[in-house]
N, C-alpha and C. Protein backbone atom coordinates (compact mmCIF):
# COMPACT_ATOMS: atom_id res chain seq x y z
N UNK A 1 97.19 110.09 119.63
CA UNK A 1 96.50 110.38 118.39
C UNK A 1 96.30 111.89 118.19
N UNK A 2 95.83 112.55 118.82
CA UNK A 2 95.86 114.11 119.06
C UNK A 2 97.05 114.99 118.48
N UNK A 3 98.39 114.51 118.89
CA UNK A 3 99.47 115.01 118.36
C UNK A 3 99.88 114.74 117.03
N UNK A 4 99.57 113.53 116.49
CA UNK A 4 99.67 113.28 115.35
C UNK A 4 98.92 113.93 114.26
N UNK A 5 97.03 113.98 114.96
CA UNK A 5 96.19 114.73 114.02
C UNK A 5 96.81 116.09 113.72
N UNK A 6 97.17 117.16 115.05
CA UNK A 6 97.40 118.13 115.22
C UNK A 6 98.43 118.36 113.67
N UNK A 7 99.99 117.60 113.66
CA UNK A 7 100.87 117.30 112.73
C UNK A 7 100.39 117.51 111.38
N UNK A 8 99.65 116.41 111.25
CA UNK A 8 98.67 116.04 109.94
C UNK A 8 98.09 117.54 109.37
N UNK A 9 97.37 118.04 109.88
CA UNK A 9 96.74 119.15 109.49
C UNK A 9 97.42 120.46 109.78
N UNK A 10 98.04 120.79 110.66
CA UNK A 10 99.23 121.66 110.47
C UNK A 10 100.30 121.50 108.85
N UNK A 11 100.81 120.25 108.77
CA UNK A 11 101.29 120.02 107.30
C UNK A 11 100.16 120.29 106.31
N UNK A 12 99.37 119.43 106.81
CA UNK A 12 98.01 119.68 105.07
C UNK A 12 97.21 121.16 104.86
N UNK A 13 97.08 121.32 105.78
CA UNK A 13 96.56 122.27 105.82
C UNK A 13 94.76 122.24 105.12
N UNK A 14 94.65 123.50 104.71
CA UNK A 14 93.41 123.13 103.62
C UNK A 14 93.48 122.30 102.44
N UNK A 15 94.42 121.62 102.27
CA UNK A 15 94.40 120.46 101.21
C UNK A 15 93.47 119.28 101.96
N UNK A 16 93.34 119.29 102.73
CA UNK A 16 92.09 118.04 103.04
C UNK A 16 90.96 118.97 103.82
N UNK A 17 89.76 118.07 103.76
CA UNK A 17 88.75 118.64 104.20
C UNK A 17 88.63 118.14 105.71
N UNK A 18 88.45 116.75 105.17
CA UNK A 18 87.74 115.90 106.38
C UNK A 18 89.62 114.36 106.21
N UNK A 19 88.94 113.90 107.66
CA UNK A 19 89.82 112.87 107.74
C UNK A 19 89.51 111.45 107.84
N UNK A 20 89.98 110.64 107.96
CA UNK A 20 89.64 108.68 108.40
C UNK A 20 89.76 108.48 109.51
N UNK A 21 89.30 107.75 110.16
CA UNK A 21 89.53 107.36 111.84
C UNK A 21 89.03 105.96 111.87
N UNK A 22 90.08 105.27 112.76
CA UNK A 22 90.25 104.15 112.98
C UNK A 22 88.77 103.57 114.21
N UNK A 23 88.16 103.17 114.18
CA UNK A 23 87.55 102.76 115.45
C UNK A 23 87.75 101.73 116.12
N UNK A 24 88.10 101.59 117.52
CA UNK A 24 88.51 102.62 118.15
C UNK A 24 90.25 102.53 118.20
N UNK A 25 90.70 102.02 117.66
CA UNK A 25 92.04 102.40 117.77
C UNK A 25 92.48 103.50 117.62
N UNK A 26 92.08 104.35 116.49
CA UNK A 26 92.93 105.91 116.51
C UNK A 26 91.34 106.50 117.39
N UNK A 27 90.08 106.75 117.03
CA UNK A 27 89.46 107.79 117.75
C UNK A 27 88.16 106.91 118.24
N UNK A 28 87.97 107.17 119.53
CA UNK A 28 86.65 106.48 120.44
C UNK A 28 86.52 107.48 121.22
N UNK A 29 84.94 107.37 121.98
CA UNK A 29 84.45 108.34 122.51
C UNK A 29 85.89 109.17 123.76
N UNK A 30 86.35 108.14 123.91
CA UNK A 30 87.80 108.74 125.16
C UNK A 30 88.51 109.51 124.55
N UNK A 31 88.71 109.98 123.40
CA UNK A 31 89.91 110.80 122.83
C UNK A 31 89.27 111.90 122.03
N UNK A 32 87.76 111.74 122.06
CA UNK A 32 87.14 112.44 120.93
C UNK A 32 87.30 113.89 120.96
N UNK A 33 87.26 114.97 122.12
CA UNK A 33 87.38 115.55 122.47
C UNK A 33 88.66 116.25 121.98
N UNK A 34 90.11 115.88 122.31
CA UNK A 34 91.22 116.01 122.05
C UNK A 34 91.24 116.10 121.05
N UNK A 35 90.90 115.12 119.80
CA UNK A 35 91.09 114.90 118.35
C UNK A 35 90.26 116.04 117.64
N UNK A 36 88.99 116.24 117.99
CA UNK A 36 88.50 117.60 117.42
C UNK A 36 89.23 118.88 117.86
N UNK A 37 89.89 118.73 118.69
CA UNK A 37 90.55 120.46 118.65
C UNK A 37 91.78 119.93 118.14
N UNK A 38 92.63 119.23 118.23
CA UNK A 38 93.24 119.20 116.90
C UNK A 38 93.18 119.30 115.67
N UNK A 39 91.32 118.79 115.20
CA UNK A 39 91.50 119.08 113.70
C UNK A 39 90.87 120.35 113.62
N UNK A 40 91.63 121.18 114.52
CA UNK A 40 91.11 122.20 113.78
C UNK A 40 90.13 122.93 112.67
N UNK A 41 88.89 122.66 113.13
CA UNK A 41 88.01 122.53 112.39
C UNK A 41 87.60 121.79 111.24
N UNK A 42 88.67 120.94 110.81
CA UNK A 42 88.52 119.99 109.88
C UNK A 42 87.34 118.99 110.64
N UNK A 43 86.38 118.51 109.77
CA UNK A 43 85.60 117.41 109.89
C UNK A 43 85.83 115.95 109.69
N UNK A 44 85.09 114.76 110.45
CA UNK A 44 86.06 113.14 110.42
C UNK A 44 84.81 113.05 109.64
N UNK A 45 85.51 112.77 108.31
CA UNK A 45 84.73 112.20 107.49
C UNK A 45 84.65 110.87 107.50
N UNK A 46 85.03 110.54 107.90
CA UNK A 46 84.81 108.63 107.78
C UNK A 46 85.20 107.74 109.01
N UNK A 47 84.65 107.06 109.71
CA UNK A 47 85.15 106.40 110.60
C UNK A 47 85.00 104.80 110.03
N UNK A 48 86.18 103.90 110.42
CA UNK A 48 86.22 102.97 109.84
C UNK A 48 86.50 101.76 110.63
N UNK A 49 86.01 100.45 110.28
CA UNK A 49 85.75 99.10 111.65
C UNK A 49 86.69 98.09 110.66
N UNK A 50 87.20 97.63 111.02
CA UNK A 50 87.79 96.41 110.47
C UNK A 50 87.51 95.01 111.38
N UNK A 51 87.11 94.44 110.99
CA UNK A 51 86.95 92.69 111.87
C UNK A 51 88.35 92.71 112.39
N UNK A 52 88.86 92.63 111.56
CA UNK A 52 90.45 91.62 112.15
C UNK A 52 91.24 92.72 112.73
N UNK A 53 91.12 94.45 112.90
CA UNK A 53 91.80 94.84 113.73
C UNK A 53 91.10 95.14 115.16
N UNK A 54 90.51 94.34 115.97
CA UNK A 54 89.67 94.35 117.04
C UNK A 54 90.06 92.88 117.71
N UNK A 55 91.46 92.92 118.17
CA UNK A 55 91.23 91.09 119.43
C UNK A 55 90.20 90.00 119.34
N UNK A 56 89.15 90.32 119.93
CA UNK A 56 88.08 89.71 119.80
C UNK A 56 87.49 89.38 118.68
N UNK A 57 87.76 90.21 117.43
CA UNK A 57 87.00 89.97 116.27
C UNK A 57 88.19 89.09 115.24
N UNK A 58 89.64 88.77 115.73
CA UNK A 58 90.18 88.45 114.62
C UNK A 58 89.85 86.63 114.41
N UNK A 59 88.96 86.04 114.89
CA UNK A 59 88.56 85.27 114.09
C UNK A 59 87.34 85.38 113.25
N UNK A 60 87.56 86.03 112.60
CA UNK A 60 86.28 86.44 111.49
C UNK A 60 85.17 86.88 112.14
N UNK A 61 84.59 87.68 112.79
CA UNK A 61 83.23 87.53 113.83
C UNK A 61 82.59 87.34 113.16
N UNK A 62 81.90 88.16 111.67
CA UNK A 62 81.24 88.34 110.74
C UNK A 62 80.50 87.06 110.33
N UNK A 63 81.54 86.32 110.59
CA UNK A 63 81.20 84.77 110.42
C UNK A 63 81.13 83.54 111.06
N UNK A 64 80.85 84.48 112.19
CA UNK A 64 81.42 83.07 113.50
C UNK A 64 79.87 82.58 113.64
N UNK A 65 80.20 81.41 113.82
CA UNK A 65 78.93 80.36 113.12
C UNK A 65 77.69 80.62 114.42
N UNK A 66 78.25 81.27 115.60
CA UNK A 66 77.32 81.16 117.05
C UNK A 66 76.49 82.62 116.72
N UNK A 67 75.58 82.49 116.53
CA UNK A 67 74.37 83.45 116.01
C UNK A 67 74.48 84.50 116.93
N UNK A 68 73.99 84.08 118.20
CA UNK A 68 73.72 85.00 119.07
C UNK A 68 74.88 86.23 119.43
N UNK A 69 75.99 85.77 119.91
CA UNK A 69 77.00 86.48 120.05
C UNK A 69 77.34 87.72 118.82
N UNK A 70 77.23 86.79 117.86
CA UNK A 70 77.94 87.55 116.17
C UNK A 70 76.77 88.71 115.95
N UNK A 71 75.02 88.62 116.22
CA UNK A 71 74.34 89.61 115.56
C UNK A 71 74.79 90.90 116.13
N UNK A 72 75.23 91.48 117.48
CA UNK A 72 75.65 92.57 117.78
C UNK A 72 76.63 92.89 117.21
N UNK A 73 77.63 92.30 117.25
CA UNK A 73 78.80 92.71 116.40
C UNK A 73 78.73 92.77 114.75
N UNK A 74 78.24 91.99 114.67
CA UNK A 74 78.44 92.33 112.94
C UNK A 74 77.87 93.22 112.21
N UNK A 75 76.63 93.93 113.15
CA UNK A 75 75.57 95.03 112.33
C UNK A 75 76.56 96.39 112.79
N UNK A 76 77.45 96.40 113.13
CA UNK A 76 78.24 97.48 114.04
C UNK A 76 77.92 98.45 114.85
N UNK A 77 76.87 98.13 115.31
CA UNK A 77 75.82 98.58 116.05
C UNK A 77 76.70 99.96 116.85
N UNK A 78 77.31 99.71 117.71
CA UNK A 78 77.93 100.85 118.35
C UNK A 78 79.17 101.50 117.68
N UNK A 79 79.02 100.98 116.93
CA UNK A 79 80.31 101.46 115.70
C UNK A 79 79.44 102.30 114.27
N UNK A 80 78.15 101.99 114.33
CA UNK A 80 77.43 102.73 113.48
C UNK A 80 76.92 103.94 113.72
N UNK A 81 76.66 103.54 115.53
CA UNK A 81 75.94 105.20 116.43
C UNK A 81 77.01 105.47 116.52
N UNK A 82 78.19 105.81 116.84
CA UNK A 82 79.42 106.91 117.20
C UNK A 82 79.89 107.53 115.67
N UNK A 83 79.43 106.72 114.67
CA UNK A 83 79.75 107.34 113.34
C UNK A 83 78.38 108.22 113.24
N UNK A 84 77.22 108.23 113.44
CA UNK A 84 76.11 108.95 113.81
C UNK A 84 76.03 109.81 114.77
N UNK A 85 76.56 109.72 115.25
CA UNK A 85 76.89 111.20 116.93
C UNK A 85 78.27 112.03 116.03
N UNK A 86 78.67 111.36 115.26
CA UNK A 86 79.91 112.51 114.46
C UNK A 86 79.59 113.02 112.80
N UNK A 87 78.32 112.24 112.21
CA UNK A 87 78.19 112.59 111.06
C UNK A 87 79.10 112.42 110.47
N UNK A 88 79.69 110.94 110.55
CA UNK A 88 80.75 110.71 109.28
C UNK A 88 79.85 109.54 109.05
N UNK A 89 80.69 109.14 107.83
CA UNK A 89 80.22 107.95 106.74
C UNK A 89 80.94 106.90 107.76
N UNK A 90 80.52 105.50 107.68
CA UNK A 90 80.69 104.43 108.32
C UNK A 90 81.48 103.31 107.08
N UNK A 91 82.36 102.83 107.31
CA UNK A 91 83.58 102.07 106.07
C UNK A 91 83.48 100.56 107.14
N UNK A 92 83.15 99.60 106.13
CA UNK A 92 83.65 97.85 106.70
C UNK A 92 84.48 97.48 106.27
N UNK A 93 85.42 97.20 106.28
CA UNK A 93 86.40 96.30 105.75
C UNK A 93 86.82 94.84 105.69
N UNK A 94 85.90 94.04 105.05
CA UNK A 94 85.83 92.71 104.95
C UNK A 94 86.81 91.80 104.88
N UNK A 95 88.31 92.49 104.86
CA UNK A 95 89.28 92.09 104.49
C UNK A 95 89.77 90.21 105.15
N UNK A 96 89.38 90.19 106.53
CA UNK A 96 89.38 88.96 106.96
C UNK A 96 88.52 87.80 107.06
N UNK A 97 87.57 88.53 106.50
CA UNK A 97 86.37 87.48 106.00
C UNK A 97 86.45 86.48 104.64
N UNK A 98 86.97 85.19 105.19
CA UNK A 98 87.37 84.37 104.20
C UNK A 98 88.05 82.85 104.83
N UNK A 99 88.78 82.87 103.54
CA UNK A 99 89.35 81.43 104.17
C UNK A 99 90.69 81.29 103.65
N UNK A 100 91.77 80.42 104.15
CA UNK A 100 93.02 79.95 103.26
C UNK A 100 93.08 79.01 102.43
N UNK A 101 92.29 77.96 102.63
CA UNK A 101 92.27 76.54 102.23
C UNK A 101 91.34 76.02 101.45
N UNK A 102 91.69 75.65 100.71
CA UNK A 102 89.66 75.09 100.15
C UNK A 102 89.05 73.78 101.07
N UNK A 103 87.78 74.17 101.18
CA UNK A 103 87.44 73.15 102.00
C UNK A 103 87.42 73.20 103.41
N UNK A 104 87.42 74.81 103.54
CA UNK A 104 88.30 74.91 105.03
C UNK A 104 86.80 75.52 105.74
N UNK A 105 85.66 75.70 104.81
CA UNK A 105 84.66 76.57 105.30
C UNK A 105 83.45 75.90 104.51
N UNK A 106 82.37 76.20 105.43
CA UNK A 106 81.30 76.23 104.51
C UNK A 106 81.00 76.44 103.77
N UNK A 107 80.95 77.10 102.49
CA UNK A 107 80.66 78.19 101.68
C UNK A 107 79.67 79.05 101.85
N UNK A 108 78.67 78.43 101.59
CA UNK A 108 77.09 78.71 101.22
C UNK A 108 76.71 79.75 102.51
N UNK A 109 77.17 79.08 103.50
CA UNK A 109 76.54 79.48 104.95
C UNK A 109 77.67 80.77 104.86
N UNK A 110 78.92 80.63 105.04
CA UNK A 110 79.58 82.10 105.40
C UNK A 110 79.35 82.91 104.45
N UNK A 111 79.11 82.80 102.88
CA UNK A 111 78.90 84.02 102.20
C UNK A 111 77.17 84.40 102.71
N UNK A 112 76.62 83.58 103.36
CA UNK A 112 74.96 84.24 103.86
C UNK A 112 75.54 84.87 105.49
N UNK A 113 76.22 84.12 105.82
CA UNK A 113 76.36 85.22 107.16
C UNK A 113 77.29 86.66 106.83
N UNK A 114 77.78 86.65 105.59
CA UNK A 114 78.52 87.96 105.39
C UNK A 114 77.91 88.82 104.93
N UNK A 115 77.13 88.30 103.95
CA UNK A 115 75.65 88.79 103.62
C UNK A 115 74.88 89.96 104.98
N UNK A 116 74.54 88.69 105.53
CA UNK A 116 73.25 88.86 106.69
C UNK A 116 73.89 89.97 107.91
N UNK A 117 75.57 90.08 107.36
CA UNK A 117 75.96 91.17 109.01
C UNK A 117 75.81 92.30 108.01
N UNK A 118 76.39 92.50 106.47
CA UNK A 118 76.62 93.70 105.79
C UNK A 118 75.24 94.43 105.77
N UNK A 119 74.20 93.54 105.93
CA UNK A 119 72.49 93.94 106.13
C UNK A 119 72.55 94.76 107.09
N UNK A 120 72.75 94.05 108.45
CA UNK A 120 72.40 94.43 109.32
C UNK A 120 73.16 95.52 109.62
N UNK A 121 74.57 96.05 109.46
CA UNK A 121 75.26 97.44 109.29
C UNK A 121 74.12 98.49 108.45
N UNK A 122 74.21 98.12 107.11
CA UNK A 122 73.22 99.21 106.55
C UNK A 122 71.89 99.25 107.27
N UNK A 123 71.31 98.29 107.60
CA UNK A 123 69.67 98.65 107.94
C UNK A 123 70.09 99.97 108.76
N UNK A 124 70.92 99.78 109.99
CA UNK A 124 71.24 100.19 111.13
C UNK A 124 71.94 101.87 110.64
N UNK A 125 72.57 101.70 109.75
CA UNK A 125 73.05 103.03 108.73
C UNK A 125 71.88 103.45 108.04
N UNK A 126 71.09 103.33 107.63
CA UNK A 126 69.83 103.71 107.40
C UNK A 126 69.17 104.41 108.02
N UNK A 127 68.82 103.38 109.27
CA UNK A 127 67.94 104.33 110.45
C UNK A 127 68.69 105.71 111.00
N UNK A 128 69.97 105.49 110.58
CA UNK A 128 70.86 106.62 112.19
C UNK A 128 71.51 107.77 110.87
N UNK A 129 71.09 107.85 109.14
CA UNK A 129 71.26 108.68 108.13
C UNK A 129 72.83 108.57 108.15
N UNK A 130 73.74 107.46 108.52
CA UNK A 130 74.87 107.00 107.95
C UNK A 130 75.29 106.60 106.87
N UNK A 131 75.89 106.69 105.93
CA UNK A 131 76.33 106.19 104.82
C UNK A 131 77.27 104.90 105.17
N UNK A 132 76.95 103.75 104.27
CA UNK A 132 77.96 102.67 104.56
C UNK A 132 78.80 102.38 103.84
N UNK A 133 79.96 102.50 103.69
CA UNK A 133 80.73 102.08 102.56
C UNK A 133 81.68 100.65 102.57
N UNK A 134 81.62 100.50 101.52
CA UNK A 134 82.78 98.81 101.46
C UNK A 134 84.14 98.93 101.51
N UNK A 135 85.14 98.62 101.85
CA UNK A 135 86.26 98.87 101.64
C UNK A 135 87.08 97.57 101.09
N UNK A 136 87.26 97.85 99.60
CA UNK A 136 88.18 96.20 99.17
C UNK A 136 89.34 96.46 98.38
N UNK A 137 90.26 95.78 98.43
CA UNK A 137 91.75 96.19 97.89
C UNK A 137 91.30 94.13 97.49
N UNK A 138 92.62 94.09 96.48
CA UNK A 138 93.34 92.95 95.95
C UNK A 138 93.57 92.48 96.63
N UNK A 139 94.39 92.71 97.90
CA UNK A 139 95.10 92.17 98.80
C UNK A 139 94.49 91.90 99.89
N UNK A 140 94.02 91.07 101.16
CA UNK A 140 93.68 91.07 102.10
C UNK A 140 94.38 89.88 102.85
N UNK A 141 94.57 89.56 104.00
CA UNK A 141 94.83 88.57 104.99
C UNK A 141 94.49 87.31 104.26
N UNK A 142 93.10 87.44 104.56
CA UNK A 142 92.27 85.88 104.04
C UNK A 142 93.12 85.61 102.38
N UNK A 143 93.55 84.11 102.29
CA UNK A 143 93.82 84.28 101.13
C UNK A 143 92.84 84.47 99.76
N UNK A 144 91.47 84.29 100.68
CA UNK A 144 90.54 83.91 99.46
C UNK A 144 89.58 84.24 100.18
N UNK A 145 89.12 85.74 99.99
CA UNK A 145 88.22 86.46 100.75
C UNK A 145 87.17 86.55 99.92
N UNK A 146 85.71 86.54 100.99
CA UNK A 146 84.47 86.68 100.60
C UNK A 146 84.29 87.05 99.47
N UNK A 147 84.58 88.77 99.88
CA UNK A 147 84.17 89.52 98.89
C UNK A 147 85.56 90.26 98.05
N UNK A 148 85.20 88.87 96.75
CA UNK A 148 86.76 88.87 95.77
C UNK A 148 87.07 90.14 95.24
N UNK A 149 85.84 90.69 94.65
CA UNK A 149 85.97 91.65 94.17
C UNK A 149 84.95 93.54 94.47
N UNK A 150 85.01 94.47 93.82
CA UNK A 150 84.21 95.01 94.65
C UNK A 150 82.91 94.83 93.94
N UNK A 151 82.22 94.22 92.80
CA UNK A 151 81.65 94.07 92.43
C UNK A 151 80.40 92.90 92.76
């Protein structure tokens, strides 16, 4: 990741300010180091969590019906403090939160547990002066995701 940032901003130059970062696939506390002296003083403006790009999370965590397990993960708890130890904005991407099938889900209950994790991210972005942002395109995995629109 380092060599690539390095690339990136060598080409852009001052045309960007700040950048996106994957958590943790492109930047986690192990690379953090490296990746800031590559960006050459550029700032990571945004670090960003996706459910479904995390192993463990690609069955929806957001919505996995076992309470206990899902409240740590879904408030992004350690994905909210490392965006707070860097002063970037914090991005969810709901994209796999959903269903294919009708009939294939609860309704009622998964749009309250998608609800009840997007809470628990902001409360948690709140306390630590993170910004939370949504991230929704047309397109996602789920054929018929939660949150249809960004509205």
């Amino acid at each position: 990741m380092p060599a690539k940032v390095e690339r990136a901003v060598a080409g852009l130059g001052d045309l960007i300010d700040g950048y996106e970062f994957h958590y943790p696939q492109e930047l986690s506390p192990d690379n953090l180091d490296s990746v800031r002296l590559a960006l050459a003083g550029h700032d990571i403006y945004c670090l960003a969590a996706a459910s479904i790009s995390t192993p463990c999370w690609t069955r929806r965590a957001q919505l996995a019906e076992r309470r206990r397990p899902r409240r740590g993960r879904c408030a992004h708890a350690g994905r909210v403090e490392f965006a707070a130890e860097l002063g970037a904005h914090f991005i969810i991407w709901p994209g796999g939160e959903g269903y294919n099938y009708p009939f294939q889900t609860p309704y009622r209950e998964a749009w309250a547990r998608l609800i009840d994790a997007i809470g628990q991210a902001a409360q948690r972005g709140q306390e630590r002066g993170v910004t939370i942002l949504l991230e929704h395109k047309n397109s996602e995995p789920a054929m018929k995701i939660l949150m249809r629109n960004i509205g």
